[in-house]
Protein backbone atom coordinates (compact mmCIF):
# COMPACT_ATOMS: atom_id res chain seq x y z
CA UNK A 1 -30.45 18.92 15.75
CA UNK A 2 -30.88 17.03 12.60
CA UNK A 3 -32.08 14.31 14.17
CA UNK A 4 -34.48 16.15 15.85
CA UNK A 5 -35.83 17.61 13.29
CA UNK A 6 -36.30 14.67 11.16
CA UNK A 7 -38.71 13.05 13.80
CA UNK A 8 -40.67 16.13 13.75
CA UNK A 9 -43.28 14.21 10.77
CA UNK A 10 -43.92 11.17 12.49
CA UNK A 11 -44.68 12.77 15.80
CA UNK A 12 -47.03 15.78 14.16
CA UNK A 13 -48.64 12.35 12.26
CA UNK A 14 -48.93 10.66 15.93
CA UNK A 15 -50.69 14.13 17.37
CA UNK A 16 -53.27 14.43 14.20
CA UNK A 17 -54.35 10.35 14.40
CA UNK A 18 -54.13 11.26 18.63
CA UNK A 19 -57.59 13.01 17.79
CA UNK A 20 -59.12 10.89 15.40
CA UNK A 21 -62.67 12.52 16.39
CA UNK A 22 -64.07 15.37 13.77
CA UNK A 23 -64.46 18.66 15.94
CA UNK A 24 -66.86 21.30 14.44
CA UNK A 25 -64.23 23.63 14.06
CA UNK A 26 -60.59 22.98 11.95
CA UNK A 27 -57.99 22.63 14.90
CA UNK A 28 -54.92 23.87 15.63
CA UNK A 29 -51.33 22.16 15.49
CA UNK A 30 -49.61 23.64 18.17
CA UNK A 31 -46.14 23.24 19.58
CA UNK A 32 -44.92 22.77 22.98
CA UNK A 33 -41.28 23.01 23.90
CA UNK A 34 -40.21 23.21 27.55
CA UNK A 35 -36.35 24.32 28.58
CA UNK A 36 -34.31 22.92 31.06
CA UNK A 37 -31.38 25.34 33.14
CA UNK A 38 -32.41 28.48 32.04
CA UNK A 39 -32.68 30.80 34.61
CA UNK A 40 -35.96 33.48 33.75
CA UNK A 41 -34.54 35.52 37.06
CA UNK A 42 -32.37 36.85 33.95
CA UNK A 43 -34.18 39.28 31.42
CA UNK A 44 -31.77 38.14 28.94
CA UNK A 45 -33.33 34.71 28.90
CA UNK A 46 -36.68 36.01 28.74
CA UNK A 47 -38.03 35.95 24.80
CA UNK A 48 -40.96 38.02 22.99
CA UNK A 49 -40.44 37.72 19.19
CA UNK A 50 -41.57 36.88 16.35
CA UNK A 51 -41.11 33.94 13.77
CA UNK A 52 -42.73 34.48 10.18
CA UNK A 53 -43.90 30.58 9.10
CA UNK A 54 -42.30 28.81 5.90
CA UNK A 55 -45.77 27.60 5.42
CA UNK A 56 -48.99 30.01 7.03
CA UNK A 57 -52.18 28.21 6.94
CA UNK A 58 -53.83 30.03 4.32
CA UNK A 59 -57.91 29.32 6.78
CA UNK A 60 -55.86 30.49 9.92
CA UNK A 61 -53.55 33.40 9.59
CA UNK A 62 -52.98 36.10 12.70
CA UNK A 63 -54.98 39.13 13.54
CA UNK A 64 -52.81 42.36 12.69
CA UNK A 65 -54.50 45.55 14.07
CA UNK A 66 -52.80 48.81 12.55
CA UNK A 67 -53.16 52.20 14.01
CA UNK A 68 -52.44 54.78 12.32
CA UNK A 69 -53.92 57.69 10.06
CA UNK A 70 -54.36 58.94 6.85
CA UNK A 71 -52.63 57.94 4.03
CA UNK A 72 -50.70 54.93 6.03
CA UNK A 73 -54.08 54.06 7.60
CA UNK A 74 -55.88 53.53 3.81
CA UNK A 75 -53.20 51.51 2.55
CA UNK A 76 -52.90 49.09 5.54
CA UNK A 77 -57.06 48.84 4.71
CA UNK A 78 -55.88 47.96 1.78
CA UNK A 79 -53.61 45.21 2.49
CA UNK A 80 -55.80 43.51 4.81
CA UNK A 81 -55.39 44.90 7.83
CA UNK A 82 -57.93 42.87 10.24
CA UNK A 83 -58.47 46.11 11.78
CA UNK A 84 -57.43 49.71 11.26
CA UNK A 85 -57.67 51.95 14.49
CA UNK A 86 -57.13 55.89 13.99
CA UNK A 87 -56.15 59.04 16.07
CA UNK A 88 -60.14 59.25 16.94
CA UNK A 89 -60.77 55.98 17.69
CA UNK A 90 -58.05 55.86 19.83
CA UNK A 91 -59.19 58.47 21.99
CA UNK A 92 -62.55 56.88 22.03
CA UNK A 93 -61.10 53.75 23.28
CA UNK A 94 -59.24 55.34 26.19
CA UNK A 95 -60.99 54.40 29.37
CA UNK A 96 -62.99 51.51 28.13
CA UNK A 97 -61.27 48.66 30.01
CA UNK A 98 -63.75 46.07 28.25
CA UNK A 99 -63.20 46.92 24.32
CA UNK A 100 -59.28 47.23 24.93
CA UNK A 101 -58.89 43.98 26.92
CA UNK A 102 -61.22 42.42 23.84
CA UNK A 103 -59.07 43.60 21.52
CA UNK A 104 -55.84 42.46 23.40
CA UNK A 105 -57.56 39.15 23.55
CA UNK A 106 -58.42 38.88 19.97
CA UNK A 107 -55.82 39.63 18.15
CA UNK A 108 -51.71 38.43 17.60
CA UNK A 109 -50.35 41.58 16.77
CA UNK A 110 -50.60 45.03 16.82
CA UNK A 111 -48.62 47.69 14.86
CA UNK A 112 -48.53 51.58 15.11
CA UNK A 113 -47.58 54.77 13.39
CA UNK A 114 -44.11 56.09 15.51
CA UNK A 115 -46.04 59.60 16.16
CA UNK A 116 -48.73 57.23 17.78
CA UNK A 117 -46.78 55.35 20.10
CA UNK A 118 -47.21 57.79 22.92
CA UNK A 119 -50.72 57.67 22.59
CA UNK A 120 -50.68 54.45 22.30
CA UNK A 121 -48.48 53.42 25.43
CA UNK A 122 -50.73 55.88 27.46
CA UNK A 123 -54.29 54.33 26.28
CA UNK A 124 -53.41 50.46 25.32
CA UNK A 125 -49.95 49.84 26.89
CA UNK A 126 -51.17 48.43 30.47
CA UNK A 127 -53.47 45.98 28.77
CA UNK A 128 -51.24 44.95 25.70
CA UNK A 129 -47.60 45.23 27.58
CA UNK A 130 -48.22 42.16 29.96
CA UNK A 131 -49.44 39.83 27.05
CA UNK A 132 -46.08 40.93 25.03
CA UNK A 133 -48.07 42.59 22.69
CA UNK A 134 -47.19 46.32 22.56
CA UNK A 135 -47.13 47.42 18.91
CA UNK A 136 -44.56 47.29 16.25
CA UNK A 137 -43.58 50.34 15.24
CA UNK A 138 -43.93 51.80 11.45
CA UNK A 139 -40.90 53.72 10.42
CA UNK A 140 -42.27 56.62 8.29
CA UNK A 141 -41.79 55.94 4.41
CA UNK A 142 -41.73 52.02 5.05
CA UNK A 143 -44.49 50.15 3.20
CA UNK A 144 -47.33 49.12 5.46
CA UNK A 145 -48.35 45.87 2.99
CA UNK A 146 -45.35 44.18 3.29
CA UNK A 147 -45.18 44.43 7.16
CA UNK A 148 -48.92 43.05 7.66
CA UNK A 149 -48.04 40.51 5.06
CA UNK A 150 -45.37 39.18 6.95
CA UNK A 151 -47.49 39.11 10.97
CA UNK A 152 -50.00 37.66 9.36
CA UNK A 153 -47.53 34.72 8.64
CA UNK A 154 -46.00 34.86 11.80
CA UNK A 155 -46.12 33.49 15.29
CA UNK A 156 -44.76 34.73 18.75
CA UNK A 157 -42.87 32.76 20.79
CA UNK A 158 -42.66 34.36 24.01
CA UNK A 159 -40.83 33.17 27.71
CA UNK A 160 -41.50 35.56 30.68
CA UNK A 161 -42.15 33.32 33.59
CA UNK A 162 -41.99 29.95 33.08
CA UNK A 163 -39.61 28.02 30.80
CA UNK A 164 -42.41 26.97 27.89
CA UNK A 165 -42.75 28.12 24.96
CA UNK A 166 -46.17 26.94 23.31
CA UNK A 167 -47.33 28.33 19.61
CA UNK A 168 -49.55 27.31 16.82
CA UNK A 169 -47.62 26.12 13.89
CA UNK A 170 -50.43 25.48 11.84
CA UNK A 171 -53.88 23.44 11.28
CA UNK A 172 -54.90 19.91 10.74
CA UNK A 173 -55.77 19.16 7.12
CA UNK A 174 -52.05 21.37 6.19
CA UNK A 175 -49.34 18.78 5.32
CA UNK A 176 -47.43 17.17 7.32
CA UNK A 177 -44.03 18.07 6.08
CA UNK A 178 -45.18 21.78 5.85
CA UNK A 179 -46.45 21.95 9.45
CA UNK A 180 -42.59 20.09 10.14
CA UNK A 181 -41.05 23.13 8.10
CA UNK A 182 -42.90 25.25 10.61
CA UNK A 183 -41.94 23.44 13.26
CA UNK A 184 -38.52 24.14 12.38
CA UNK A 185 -38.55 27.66 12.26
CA UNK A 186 -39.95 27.89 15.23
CA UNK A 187 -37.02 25.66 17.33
CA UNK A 188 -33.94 27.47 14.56
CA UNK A 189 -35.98 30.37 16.74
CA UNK A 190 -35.05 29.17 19.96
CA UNK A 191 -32.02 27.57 19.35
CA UNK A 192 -30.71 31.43 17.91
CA UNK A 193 -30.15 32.45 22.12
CA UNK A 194 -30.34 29.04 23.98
CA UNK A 195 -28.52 25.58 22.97
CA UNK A 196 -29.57 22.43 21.88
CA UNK A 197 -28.84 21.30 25.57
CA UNK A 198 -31.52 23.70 26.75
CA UNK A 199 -34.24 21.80 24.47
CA UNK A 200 -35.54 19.43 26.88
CA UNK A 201 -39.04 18.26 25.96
CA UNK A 202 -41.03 18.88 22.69
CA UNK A 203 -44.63 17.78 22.07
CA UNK A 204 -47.08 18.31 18.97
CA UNK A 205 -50.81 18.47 19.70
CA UNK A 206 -54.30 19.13 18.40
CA UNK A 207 -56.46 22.05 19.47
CA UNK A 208 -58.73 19.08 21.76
CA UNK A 209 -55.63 16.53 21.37
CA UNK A 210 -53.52 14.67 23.61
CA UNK A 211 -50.03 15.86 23.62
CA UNK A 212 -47.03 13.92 21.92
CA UNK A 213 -43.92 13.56 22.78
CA UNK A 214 -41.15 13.71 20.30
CA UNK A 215 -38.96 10.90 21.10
CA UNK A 216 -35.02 12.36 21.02
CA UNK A 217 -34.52 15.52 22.25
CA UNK A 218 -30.97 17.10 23.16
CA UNK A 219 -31.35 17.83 26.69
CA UNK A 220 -33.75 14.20 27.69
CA UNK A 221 -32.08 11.06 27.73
């Protein structure tokens, strides 16, 4: 794996001068990984879960949403919440396919008081369940801060039906060796249920980039 991981800066520096053209907008790194002989037919090869990011980019971080209520509802508006969704908005939202499919678009993650989650299986569950998104719960007496702080640093990396796992790892004017450090994390991810023989392709690209191909990986020859 160390090998690997060493070639990680000189292919991320191959995918950023892959796209030498300035884009109106500050692209995305993103990672590609595809597995070889794992059989998805098996739920236990199936991943939804989330890796925090040595290095965030400060102009890019993930949407949290937080729904909850009073006191746990102020203090997650205090920590930065992108958006805070109570009891009453809840109920407001149930039935309106259109704002709940927006807001399953929109944003990464979603998080929940525990004596929400029933209301919030029955009203956002069918829309945020198939994109792996059904909320995190918040264990009563657990700081909210600390929990936003860390999804907005995160990424999933998620395998349901096809053996590919493709995440952002971070934008193009970060540096190099940070967006390799988040590269890392993300395969030490992977490499936590499948084996290095399982890696068999890994590409870097920009948002509007051609995809490259990291030279050695364990399961190519």
């Amino acid at each position: 794996m160390t090998s690997i991981v060493n070639s990680f800066p000189a292919a991320i520096k191959k995918a950023l001068e892959a796209s030498p053209r300035k884009r109106r907008f500050k692209q995305s790194v993103e990672m590609i990984i595809t597995l070889r002989d794992v059989d998805l037919k098996k739920p236990e090869n199936r991943i939804n879960t989330v890796v925090t990011l040595p290095y965030p980019p400060p102009s890019k971080l993930a949407g949290v949403v937080v729904i909850a209520t009073g006191d746990v509802a102020l203090k997650a508006r205090e920590a930065g919440a992108d958006l805070v969704i109570d009891r009453d908005e809840l109920q407001k939202l149930s039935g309106d396919k259109k704002a709940i499919k927006k807001l399953a678009k929109k944003y990464d993650f979603f998080l929940a008081q525990t004596d929400l989650m029933v209301q919030v299986g029955r009203t956002l569950g069918r829309y945020l369940g198939p994109r792996g998104k059904m909320p995190q719960p918040i264990p009563p007496n657990v700081p909210v801060a600390p929990l936003i702080d860390r999804f907005k640093k995160s990424v999933r990396i998620r395998i349901k039906d096809d053996p590919v796992v493709m995440c952002r790892i971070g934008v193009e004017d970060q540096p190099v060796e940070h967006l390799a450090a988040n590269a890392k994390a993300v395969l030490d991810e992977l490499l936590k249920k499948f084996t290095h023989y399982n890696i068999d392709r890994i590409y870097f690209k920009l948002t509007m980039g051609r995809p490259v191909k990291l030279e050695k990986t364990g399961g190519a020859k």
